[in-house]
PDB file of N, CA and C in Angstrom:
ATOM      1  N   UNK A   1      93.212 320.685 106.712  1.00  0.00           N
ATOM      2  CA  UNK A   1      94.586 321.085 106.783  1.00  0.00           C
ATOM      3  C   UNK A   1      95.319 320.205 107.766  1.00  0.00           C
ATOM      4  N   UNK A   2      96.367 319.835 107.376  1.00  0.00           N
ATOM      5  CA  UNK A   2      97.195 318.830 108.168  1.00  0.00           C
ATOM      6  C   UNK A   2      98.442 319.700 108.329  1.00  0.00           C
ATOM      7  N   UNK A   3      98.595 319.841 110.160  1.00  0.00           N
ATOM      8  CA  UNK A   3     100.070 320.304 110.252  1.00  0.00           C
ATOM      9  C   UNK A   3     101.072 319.552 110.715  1.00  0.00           C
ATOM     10  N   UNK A   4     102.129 319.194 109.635  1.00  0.00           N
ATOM     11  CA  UNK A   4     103.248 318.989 110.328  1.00  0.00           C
ATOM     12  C   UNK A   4     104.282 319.558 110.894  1.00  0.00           C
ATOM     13  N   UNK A   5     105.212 318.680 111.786  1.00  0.00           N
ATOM     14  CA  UNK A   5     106.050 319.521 112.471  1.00  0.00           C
ATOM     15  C   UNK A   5     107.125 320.217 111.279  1.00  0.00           C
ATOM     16  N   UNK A   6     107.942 320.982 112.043  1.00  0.00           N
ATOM     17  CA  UNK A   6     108.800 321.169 110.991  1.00  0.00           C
ATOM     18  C   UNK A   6     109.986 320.898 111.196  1.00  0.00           C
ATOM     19  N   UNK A   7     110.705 320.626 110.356  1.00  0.00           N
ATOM     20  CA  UNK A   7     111.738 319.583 110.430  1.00  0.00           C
ATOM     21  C   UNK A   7     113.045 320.978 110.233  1.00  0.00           C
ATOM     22  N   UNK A   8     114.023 320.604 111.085  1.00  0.00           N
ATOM     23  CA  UNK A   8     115.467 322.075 110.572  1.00  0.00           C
ATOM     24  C   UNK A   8     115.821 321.331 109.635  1.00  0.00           C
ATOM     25  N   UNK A   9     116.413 322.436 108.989  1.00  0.00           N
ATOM     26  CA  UNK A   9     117.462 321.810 107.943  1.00  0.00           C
ATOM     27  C   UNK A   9     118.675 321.686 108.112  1.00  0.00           C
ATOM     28  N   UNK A  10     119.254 322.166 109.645  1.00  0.00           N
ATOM     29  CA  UNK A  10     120.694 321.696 110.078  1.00  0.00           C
ATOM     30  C   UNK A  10     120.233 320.360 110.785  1.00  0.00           C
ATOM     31  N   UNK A  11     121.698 319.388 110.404  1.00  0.00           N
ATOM     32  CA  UNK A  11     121.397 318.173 110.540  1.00  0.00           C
ATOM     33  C   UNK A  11     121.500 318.435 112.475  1.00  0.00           C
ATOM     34  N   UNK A  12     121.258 317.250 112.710  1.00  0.00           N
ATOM     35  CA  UNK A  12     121.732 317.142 114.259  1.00  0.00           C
ATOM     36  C   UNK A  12     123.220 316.998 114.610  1.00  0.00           C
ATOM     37  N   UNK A  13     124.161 316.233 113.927  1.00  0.00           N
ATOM     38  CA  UNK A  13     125.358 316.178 114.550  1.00  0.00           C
ATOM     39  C   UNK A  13     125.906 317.878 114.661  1.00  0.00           C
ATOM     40  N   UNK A  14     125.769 318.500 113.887  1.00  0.00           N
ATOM     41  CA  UNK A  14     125.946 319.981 113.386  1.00  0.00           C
ATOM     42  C   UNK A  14     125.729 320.711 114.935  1.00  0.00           C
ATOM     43  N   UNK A  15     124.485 320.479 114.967  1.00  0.00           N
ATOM     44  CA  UNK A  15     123.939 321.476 116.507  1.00  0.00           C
ATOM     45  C   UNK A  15     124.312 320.631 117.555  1.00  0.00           C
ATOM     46  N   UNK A  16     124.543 319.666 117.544  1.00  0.00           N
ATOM     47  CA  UNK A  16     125.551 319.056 118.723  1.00  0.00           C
ATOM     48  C   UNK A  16     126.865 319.478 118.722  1.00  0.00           C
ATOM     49  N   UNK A  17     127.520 319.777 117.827  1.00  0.00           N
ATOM     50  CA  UNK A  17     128.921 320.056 117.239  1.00  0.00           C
ATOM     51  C   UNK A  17     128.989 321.180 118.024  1.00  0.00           C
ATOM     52  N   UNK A  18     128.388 322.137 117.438  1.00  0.00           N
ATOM     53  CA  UNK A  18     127.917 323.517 117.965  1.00  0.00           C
ATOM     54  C   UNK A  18     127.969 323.696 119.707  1.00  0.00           C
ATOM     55  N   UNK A  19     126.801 323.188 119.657  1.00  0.00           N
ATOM     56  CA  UNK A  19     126.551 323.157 121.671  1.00  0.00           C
ATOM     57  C   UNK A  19     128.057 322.802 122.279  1.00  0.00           C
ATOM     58  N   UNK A  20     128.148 321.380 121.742  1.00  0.00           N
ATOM     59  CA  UNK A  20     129.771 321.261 122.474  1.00  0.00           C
ATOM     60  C   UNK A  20     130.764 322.552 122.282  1.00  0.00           C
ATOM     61  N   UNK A  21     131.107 322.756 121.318  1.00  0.00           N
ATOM     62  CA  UNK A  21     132.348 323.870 121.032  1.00  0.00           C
ATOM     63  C   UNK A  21     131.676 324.860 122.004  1.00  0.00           C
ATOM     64  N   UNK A  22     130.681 325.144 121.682  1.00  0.00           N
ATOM     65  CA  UNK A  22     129.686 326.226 122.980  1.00  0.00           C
ATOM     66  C   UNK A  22     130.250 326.132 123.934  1.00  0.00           C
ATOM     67  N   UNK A  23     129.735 325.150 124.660  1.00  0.00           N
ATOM     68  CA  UNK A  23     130.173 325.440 126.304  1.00  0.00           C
ATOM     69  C   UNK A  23     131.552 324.806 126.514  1.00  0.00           C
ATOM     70  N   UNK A  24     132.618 324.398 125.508  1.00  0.00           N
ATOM     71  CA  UNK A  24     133.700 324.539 125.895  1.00  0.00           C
ATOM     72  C   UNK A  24     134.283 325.763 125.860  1.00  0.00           C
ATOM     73  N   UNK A  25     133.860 326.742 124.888  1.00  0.00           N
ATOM     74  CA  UNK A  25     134.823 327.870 124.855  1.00  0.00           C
ATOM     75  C   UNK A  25     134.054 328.908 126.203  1.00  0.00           C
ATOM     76  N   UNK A  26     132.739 328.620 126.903  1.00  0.00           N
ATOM     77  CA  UNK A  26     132.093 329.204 127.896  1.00  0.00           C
ATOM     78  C   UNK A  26     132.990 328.846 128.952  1.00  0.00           C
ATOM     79  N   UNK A  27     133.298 327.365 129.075  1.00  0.00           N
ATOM     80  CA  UNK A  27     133.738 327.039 129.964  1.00  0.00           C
ATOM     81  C   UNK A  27     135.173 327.578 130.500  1.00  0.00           C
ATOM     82  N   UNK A  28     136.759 327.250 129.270  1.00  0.00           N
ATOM     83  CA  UNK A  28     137.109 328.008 129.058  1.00  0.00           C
ATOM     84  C   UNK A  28     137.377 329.531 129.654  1.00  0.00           C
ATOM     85  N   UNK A  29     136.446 330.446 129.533  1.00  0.00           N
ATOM     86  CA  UNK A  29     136.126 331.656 129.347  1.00  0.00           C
ATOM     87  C   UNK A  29     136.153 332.244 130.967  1.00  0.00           C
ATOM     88  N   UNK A  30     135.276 330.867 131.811  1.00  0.00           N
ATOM     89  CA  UNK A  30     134.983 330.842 132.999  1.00  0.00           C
ATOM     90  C   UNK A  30     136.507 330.783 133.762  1.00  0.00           C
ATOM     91  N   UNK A  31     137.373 329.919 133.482  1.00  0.00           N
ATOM     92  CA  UNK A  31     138.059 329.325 133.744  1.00  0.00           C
ATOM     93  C   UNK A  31     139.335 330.662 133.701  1.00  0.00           C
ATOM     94  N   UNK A  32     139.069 331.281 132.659  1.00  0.00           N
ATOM     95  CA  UNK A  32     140.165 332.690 132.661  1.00  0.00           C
ATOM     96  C   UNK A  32     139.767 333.602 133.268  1.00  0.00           C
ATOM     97  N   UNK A  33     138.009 334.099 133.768  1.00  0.00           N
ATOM     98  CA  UNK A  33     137.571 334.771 134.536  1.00  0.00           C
ATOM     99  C   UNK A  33     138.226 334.532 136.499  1.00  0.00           C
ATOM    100  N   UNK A  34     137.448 333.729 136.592  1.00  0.00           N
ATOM    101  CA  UNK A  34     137.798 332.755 137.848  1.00  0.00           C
ATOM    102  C   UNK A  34     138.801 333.054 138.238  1.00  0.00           C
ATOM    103  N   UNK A  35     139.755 332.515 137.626  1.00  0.00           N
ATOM    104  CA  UNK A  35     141.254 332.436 138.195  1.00  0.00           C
ATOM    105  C   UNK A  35     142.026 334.481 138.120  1.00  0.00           C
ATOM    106  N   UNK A  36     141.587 335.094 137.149  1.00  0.00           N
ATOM    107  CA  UNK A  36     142.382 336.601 137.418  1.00  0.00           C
ATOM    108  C   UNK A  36     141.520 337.090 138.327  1.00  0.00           C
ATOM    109  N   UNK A  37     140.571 336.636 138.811  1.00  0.00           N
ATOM    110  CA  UNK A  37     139.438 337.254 140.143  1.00  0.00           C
ATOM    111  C   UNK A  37     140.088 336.966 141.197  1.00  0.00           C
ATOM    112  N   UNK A  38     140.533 335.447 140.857  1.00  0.00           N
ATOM    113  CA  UNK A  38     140.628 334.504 142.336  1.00  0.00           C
ATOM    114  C   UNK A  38     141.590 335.743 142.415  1.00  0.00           C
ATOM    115  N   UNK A  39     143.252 335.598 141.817  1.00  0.00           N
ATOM    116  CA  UNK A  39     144.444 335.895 142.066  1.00  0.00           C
ATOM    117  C   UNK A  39     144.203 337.308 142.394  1.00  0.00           C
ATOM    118  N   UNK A  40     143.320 338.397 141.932  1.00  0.00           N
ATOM    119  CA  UNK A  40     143.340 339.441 142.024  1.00  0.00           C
ATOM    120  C   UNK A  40     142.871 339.613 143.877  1.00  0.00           C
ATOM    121  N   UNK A  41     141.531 338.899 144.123  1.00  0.00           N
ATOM    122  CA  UNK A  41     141.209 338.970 145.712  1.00  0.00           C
ATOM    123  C   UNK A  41     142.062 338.564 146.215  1.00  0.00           C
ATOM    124  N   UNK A  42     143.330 337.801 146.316  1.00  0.00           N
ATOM    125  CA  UNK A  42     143.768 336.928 146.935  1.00  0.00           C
ATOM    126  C   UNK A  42     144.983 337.627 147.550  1.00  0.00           C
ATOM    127  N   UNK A  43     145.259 338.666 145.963  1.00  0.00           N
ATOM    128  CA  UNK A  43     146.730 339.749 146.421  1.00  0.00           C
ATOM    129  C   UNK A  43     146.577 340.466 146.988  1.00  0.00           C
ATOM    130  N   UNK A  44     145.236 341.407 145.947  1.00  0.00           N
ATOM    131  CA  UNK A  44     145.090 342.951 146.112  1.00  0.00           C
ATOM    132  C   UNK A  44     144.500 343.371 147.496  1.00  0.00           C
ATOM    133  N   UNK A  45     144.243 342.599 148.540  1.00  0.00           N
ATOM    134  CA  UNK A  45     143.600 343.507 149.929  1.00  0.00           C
ATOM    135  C   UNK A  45     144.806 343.430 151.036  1.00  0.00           C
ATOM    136  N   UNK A  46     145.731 342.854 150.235  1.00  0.00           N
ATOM    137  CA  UNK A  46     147.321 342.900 150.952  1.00  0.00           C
ATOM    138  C   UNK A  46     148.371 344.170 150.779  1.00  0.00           C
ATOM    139  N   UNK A  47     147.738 344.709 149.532  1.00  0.00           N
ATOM    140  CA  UNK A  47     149.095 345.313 149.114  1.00  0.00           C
ATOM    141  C   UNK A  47     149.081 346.728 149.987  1.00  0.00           C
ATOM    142  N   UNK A  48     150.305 347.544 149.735  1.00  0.00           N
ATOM    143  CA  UNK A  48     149.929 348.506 150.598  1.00  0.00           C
ATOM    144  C   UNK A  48     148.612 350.132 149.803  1.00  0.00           C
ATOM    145  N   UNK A  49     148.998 349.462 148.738  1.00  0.00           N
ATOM    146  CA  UNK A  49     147.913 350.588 148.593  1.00  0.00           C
ATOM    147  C   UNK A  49     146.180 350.390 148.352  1.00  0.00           C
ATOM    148  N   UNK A  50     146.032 349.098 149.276  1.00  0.00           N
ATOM    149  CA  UNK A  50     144.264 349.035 149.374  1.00  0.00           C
ATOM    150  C   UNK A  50     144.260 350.198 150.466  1.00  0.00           C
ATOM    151  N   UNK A  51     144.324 351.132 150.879  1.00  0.00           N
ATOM    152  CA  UNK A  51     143.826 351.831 152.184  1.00  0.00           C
ATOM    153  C   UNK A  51     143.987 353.206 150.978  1.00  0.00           C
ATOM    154  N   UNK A  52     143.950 353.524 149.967  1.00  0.00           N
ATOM    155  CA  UNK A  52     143.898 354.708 149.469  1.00  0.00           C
ATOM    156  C   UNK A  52     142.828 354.665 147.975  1.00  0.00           C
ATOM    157  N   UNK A  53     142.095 353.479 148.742  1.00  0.00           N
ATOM    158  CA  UNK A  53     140.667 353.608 147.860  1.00  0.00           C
ATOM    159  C   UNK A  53     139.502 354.928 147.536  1.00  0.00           C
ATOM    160  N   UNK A  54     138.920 354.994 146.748  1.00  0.00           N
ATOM    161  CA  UNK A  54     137.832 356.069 147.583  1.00  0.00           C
ATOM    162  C   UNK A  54     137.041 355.660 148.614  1.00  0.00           C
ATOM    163  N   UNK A  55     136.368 354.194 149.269  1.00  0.00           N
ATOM    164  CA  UNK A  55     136.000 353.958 149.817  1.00  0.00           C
ATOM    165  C   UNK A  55     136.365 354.578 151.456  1.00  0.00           C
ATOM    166  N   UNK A  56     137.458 353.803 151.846  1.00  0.00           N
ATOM    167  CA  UNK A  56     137.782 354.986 153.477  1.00  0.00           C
ATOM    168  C   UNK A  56     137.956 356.167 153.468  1.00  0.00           C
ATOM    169  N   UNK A  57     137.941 356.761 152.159  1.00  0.00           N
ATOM    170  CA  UNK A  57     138.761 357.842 151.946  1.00  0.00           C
ATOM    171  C   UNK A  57     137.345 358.943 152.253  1.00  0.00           C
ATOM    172  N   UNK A  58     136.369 358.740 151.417  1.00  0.00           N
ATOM    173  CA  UNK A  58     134.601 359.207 151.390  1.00  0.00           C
ATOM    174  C   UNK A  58     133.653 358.586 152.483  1.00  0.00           C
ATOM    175  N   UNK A  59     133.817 357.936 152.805  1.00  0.00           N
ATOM    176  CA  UNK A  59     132.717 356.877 153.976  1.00  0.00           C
ATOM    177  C   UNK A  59     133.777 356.545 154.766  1.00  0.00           C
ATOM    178  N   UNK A  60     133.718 357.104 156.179  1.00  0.00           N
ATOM    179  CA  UNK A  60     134.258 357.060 157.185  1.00  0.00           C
ATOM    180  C   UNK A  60     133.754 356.080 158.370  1.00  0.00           C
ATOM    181  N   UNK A  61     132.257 356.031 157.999  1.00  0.00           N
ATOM    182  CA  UNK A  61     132.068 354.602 158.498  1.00  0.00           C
ATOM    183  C   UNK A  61     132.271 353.538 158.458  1.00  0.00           C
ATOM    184  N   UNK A  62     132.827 353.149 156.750  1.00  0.00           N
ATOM    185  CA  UNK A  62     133.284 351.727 156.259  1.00  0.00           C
ATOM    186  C   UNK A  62     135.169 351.639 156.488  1.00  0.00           C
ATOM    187  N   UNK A  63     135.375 353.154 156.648  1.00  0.00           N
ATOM    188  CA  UNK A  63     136.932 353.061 157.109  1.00  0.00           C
ATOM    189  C   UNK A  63     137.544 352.168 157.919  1.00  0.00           C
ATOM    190  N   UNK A  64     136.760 352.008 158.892  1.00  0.00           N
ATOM    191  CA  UNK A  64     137.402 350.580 159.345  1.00  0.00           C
ATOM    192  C   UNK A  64     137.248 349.184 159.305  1.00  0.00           C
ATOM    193  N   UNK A  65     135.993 348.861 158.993  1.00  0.00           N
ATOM    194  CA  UNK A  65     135.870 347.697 158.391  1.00  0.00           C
ATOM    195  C   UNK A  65     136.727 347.435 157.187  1.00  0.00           C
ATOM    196  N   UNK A  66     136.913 348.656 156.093  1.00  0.00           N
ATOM    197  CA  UNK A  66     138.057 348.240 154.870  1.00  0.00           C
ATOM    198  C   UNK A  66     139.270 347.960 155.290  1.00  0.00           C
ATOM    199  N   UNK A  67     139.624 348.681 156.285  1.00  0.00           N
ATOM    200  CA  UNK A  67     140.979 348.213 156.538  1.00  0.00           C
ATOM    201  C   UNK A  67     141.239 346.872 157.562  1.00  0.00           C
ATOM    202  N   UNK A  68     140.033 346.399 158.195  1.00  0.00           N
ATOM    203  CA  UNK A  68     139.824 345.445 158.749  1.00  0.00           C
ATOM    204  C   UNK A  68     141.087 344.239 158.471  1.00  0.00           C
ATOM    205  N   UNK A  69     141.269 343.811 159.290  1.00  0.00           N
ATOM    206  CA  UNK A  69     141.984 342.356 158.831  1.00  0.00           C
ATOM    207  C   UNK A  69     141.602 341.094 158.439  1.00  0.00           C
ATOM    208  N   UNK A  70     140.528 341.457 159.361  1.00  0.00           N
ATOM    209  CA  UNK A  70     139.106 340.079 158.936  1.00  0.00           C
ATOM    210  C   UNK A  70     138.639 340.252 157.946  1.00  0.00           C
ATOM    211  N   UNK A  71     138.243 341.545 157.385  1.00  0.00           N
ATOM    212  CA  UNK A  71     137.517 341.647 156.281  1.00  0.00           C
ATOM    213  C   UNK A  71     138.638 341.673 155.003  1.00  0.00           C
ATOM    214  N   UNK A  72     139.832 341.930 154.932  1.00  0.00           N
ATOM    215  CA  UNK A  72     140.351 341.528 154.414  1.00  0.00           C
ATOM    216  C   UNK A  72     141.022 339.791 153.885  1.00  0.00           C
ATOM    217  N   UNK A  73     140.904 339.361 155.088  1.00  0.00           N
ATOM    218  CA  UNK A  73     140.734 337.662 154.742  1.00  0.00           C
ATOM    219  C   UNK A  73     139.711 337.357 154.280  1.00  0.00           C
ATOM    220  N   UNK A  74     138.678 337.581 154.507  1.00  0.00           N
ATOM    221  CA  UNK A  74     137.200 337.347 153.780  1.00  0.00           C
ATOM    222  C   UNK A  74     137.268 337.366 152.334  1.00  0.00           C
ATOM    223  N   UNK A  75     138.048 338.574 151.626  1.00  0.00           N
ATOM    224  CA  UNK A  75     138.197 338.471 150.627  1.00  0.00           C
ATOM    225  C   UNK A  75     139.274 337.599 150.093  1.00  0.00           C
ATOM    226  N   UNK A  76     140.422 337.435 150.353  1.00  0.00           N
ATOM    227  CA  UNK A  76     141.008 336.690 150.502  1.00  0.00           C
ATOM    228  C   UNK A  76     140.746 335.074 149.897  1.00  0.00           C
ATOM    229  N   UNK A  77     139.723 334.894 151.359  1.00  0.00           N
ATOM    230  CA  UNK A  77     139.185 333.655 150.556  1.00  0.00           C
ATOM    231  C   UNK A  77     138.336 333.263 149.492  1.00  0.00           C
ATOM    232  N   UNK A  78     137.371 334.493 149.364  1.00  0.00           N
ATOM    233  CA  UNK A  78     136.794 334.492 148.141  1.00  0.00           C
ATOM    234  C   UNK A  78     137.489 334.068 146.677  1.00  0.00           C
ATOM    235  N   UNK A  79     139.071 334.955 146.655  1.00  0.00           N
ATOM    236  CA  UNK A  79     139.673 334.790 145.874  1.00  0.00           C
ATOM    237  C   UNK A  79     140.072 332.826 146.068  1.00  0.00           C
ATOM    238  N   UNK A  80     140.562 332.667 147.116  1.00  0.00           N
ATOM    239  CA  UNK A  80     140.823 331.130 147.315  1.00  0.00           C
ATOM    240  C   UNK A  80     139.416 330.287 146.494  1.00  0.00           C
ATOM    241  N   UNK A  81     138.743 330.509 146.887  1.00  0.00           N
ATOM    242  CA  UNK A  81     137.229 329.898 146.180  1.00  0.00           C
ATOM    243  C   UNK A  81     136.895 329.819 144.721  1.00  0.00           C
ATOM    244  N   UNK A  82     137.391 330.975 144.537  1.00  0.00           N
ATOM    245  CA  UNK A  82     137.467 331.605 142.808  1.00  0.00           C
ATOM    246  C   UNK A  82     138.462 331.009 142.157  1.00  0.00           C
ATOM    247  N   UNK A  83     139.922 330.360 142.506  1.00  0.00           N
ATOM    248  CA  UNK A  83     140.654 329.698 141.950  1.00  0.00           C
ATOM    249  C   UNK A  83     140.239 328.189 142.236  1.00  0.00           C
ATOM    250  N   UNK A  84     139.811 327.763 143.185  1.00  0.00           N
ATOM    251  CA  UNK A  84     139.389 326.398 143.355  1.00  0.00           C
ATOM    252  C   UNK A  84     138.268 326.014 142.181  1.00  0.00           C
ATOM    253  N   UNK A  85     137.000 326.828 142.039  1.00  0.00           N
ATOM    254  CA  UNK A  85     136.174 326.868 140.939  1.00  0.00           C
ATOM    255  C   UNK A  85     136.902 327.039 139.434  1.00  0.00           C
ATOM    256  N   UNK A  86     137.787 327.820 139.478  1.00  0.00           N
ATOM    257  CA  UNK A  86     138.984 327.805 138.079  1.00  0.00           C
ATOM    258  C   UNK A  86     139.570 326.343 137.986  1.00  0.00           C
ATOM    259  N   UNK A  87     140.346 325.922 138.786  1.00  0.00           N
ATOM    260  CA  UNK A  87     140.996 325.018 138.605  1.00  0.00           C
ATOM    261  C   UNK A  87     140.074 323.770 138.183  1.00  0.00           C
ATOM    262  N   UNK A  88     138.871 323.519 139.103  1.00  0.00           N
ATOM    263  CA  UNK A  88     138.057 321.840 138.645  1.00  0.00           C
ATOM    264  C   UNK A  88     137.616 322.568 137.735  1.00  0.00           C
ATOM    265  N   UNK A  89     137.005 323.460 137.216  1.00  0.00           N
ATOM    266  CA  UNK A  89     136.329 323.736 135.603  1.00  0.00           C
ATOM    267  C   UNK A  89     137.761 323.504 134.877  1.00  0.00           C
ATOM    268  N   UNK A  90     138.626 323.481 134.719  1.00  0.00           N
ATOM    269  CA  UNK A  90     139.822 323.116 133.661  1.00  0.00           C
ATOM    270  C   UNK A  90     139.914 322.285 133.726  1.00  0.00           C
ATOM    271  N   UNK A  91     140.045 320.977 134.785  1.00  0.00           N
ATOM    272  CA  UNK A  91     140.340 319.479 135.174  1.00  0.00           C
ATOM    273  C   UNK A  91     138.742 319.066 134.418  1.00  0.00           C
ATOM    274  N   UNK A  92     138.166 319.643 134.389  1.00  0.00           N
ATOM    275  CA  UNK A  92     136.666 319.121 134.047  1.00  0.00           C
ATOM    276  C   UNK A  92     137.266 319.225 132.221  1.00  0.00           C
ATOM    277  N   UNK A  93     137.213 320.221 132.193  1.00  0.00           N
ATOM    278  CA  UNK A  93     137.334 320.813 130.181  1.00  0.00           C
ATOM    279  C   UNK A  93     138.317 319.563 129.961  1.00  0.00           C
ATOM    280  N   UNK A  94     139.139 319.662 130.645  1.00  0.00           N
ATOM    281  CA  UNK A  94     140.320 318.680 129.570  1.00  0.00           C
ATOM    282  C   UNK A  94     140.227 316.980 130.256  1.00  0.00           C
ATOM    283  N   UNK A  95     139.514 316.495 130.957  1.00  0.00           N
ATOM    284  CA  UNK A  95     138.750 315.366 130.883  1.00  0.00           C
ATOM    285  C   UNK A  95     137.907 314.995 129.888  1.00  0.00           C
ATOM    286  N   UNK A  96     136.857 316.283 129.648  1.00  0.00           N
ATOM    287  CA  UNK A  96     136.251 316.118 128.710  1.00  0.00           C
ATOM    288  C   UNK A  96     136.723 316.033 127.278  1.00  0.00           C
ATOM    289  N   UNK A  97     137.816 316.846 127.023  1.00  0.00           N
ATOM    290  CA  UNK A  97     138.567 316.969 126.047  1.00  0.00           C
ATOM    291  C   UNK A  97     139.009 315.690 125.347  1.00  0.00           C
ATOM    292  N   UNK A  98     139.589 314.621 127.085  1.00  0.00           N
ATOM    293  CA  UNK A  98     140.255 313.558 125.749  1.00  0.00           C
ATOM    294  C   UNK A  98     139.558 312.195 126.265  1.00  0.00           C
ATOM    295  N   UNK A  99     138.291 312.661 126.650  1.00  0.00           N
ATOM    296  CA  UNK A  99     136.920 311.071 126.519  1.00  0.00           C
ATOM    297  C   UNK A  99     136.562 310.754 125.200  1.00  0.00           C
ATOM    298  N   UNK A 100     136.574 309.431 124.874  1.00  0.00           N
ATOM    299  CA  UNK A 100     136.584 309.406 123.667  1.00  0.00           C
ATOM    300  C   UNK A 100     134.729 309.619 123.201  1.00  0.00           C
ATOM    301  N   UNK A 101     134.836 309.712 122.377  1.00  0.00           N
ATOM    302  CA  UNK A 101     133.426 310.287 121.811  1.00  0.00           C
ATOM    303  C   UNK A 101     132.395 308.785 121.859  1.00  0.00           C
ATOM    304  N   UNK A 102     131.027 309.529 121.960  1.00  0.00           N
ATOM    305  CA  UNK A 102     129.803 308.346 122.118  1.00  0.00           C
ATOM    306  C   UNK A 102     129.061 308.739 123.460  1.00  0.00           C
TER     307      UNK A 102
END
């Protein structure tokens, strides 16, 4: 008995085709995640109604660290981080977008 490999029957450009459209629309995807995270940390530990979470409200120990100011910049920057990672994944997608193929 002789085994050979087995060969797909989708060609290769096909599953390359594929993979690409793949991780552009992942990428994409990332890129709309990222950025309503970033913007969301970046607002929401400002506004006036972060202090009527359940968090201080039930755990009286974390009550002041939530309302913290530091710990509120912390998040803050997270959000800063989260749009910086948004922004080069888009500068990345649409570089890639108009390299010419090869």
């Amino acid at each position: 008995m002789s085994t050979s490999p087995r060969t797909s029957s989708v060609p290769q450009d096909q599953t390359h085709g594929f993979v690409k459209w793949h991780r552009r629309i992942l990428g994409f995807c990332l890129v709309i995640f990222a950025s309503e995270l970033g913007v969301f940390l970046l607002v929401f530990p400002w506004q006036s109604n972060w202090g009527q979470s359940w968090i201080p409200l039930h755990v009286s120990k974390l009550a002041d660290l939530w309302m913290s100011r530091y710990f509120r910049g912390a998040l803050s920057g997270l959000g800063l981080l989260n749009l910086y990672v948004s922004f080069s994944e888009l500068i990345r997608q649409i570089r890639q977008s108009f390299r010419p193929p090869g």
